[in-house]
Every structure is written in C-alpha cells, then in structure tokens.
N, C-alpha and C. Protein backbone atom coordinates (compact mmCIF):
# COMPACT_ATOMS: atom_id res chain seq x y z
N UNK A 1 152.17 35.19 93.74
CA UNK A 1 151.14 34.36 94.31
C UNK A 1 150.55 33.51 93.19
N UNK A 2 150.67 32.20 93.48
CA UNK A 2 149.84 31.29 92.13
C UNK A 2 148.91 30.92 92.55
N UNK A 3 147.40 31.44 91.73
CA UNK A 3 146.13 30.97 91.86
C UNK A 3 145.88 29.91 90.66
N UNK A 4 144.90 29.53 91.32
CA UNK A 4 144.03 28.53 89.92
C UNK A 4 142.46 29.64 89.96
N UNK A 5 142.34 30.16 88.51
CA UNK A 5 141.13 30.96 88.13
C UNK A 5 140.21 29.94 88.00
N UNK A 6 139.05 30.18 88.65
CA UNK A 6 137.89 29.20 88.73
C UNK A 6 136.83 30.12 87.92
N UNK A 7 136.62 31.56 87.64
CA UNK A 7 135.58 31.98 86.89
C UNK A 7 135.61 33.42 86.84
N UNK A 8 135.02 34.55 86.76
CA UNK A 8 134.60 35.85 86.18
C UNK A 8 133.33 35.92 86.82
N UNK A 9 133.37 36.43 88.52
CA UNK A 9 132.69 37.05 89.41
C UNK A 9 131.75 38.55 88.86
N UNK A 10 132.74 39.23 88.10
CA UNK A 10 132.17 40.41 87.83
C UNK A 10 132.77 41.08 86.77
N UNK A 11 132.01 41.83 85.27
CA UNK A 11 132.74 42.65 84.63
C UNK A 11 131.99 43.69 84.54
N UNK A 12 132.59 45.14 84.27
CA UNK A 12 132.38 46.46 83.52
C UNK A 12 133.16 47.25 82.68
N UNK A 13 132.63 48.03 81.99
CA UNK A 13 133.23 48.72 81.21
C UNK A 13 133.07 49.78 81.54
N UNK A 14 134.06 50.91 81.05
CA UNK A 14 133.89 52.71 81.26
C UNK A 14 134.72 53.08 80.36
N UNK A 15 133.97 54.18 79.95
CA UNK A 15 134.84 55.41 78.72
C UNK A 15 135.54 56.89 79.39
N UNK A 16 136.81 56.28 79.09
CA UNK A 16 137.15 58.13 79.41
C UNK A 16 137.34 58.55 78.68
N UNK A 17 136.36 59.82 78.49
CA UNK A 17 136.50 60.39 77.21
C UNK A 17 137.92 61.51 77.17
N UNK A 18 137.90 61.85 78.45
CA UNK A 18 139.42 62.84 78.12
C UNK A 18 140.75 61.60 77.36
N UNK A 19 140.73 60.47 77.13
CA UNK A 19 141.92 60.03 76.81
C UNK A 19 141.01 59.23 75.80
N UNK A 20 139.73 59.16 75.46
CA UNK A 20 139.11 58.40 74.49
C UNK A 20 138.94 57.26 74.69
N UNK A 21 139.25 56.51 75.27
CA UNK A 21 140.04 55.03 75.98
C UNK A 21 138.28 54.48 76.76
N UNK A 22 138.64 53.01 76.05
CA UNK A 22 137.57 52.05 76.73
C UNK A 22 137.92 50.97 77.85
N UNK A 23 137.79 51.47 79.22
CA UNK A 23 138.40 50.43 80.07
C UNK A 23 137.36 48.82 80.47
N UNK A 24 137.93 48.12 80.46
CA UNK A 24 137.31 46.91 80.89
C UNK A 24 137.87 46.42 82.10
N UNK A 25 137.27 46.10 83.18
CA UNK A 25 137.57 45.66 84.29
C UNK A 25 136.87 44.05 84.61
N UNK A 26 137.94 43.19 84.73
CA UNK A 26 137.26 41.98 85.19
C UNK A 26 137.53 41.41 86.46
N UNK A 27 136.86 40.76 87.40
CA UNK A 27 137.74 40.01 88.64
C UNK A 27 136.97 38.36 88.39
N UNK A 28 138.07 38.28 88.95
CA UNK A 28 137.72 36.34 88.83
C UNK A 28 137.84 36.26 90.25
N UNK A 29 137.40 35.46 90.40
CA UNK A 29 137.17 34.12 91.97
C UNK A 29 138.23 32.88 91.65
N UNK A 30 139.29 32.84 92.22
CA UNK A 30 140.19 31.97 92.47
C UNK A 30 140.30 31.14 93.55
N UNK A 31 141.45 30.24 93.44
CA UNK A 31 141.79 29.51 94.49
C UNK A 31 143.59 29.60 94.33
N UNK A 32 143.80 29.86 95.79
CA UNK A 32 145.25 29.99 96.08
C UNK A 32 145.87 28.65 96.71
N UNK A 33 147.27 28.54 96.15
CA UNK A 33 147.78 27.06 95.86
C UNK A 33 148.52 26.70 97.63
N UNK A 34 148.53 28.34 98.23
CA UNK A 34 148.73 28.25 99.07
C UNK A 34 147.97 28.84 100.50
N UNK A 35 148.23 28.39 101.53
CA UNK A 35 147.02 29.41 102.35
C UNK A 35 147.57 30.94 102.56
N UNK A 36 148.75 30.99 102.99
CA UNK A 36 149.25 32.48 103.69
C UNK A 36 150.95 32.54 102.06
N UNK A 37 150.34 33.04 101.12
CA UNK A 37 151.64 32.88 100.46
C UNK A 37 152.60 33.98 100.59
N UNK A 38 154.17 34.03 100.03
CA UNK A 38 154.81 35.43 100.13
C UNK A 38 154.17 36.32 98.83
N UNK A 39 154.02 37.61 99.61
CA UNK A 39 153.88 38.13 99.00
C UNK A 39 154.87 39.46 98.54
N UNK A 40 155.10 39.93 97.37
CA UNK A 40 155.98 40.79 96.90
C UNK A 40 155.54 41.95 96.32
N UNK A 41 155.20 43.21 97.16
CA UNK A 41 154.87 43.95 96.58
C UNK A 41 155.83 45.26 95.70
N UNK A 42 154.64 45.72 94.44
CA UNK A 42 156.03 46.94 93.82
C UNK A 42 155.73 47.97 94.58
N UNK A 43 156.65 48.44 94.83
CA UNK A 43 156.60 49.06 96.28
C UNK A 43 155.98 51.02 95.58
N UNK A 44 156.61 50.92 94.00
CA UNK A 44 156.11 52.12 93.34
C UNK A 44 154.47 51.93 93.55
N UNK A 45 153.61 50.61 93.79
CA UNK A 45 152.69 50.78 93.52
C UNK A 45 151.74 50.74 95.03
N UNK A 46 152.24 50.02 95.38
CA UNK A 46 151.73 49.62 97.06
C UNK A 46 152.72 50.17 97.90
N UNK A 47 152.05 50.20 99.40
CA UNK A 47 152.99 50.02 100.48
C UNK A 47 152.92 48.92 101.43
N UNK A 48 151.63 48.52 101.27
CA UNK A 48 151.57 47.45 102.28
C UNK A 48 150.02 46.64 101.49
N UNK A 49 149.70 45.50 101.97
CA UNK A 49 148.84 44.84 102.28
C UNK A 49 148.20 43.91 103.54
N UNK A 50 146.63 43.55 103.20
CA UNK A 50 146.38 43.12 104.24
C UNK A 50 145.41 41.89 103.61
N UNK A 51 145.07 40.99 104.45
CA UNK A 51 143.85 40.24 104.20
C UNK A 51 142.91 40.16 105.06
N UNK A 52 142.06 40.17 103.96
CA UNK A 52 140.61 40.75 105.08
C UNK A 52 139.61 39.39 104.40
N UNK A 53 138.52 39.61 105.43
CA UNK A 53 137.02 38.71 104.75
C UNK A 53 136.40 39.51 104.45
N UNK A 54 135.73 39.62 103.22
CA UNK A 54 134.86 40.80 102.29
C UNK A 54 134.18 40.83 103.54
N UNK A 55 133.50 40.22 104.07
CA UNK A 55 132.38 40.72 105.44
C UNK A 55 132.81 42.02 106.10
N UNK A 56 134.17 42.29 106.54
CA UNK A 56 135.02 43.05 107.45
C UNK A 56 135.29 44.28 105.81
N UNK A 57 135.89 43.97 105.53
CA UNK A 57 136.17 45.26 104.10
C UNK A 57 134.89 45.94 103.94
N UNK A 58 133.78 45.33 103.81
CA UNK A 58 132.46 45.82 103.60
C UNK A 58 132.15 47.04 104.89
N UNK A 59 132.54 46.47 106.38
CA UNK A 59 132.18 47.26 107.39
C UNK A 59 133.50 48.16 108.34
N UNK A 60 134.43 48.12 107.81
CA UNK A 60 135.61 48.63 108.23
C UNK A 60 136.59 49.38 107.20
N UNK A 61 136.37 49.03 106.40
CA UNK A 61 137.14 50.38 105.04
C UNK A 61 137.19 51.07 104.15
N UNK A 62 137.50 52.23 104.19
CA UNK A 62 136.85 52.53 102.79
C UNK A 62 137.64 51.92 101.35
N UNK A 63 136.46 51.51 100.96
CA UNK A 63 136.63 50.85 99.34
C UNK A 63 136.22 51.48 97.91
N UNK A 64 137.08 51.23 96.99
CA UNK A 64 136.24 51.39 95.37
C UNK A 64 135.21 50.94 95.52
N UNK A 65 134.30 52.38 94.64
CA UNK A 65 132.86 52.02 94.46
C UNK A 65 132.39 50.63 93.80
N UNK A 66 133.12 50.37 92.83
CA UNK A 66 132.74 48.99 92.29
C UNK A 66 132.83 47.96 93.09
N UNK A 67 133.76 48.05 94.41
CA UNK A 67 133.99 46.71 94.85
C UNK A 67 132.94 46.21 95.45
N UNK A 68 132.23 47.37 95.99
CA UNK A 68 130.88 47.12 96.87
C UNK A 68 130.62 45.85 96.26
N UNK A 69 129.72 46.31 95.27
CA UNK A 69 128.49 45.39 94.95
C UNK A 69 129.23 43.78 94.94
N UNK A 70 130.55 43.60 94.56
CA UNK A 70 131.66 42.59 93.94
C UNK A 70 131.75 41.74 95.47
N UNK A 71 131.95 42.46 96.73
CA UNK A 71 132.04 42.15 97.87
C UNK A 71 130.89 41.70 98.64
N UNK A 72 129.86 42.28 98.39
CA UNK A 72 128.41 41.94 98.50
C UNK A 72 127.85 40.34 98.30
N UNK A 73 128.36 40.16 96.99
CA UNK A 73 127.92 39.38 96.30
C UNK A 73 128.92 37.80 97.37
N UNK A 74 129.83 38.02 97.81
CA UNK A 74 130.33 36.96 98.45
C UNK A 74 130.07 36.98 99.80
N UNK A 75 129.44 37.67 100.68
CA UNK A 75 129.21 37.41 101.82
C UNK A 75 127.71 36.77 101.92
C-alpha cells in the first residue's frame, strides 16, 4: 500500500525490563494514493483485515490499549 506520511499523530515509549529493551512506538496520519488498494498480507502475521472508521473500532472492537486515546483523537 503507498501512502504519502503527512505527520506523527502519536508517540510512546516503554521499557521491558525482562529483555532490557526500550520500545518506541510511533503512528503517523497519512494519505493513501489509492482509495480501496490491494492489499497483501504475511499471512505468518495476519489472517485477515478490515477497514473500519475509528468511530466504529472505538464502539465495536476490542482494541490495544494505546489505540484508544490515538482513535479518540480522530473522531
């Protein structure tokens, strides 16, 4: 899927200390070059996808705790 990155919506950091390791998590707010593009998933990692409007994800699924606030922030 080719986006154009327009900015850095949200970052955090976390320590796990069992592996010592400093994670950084960022998401950007993009724009997609296409409306409905193919998508290819690794199938080791996914099985499927869907597209949703954060409005509906917010009230219909369960999500990562972080995404809340991330999803929040766009409706």
């Amino acid at each position: 899927m080719k986006v154009q990155t327009e900015r850095v919506i949200w970052e955090d950091t976390t320590f796990d200390k069992a592996k010592n390791q400093v994670y950084t998590r960022l998401v950007y707010s993009t724009q997609a070059f296409v409306t409905r593009p193919a998508i290819n998933l690794e199938l080791t990692e996914h099985m499927a996808f869907l597209w949703m409007k954060p409005e509906l994800i917010l009230t219909n699924i369960r999500i990562v705790s972080y995404l809340k606030p991330i999803l929040t922030r766009l409706v």
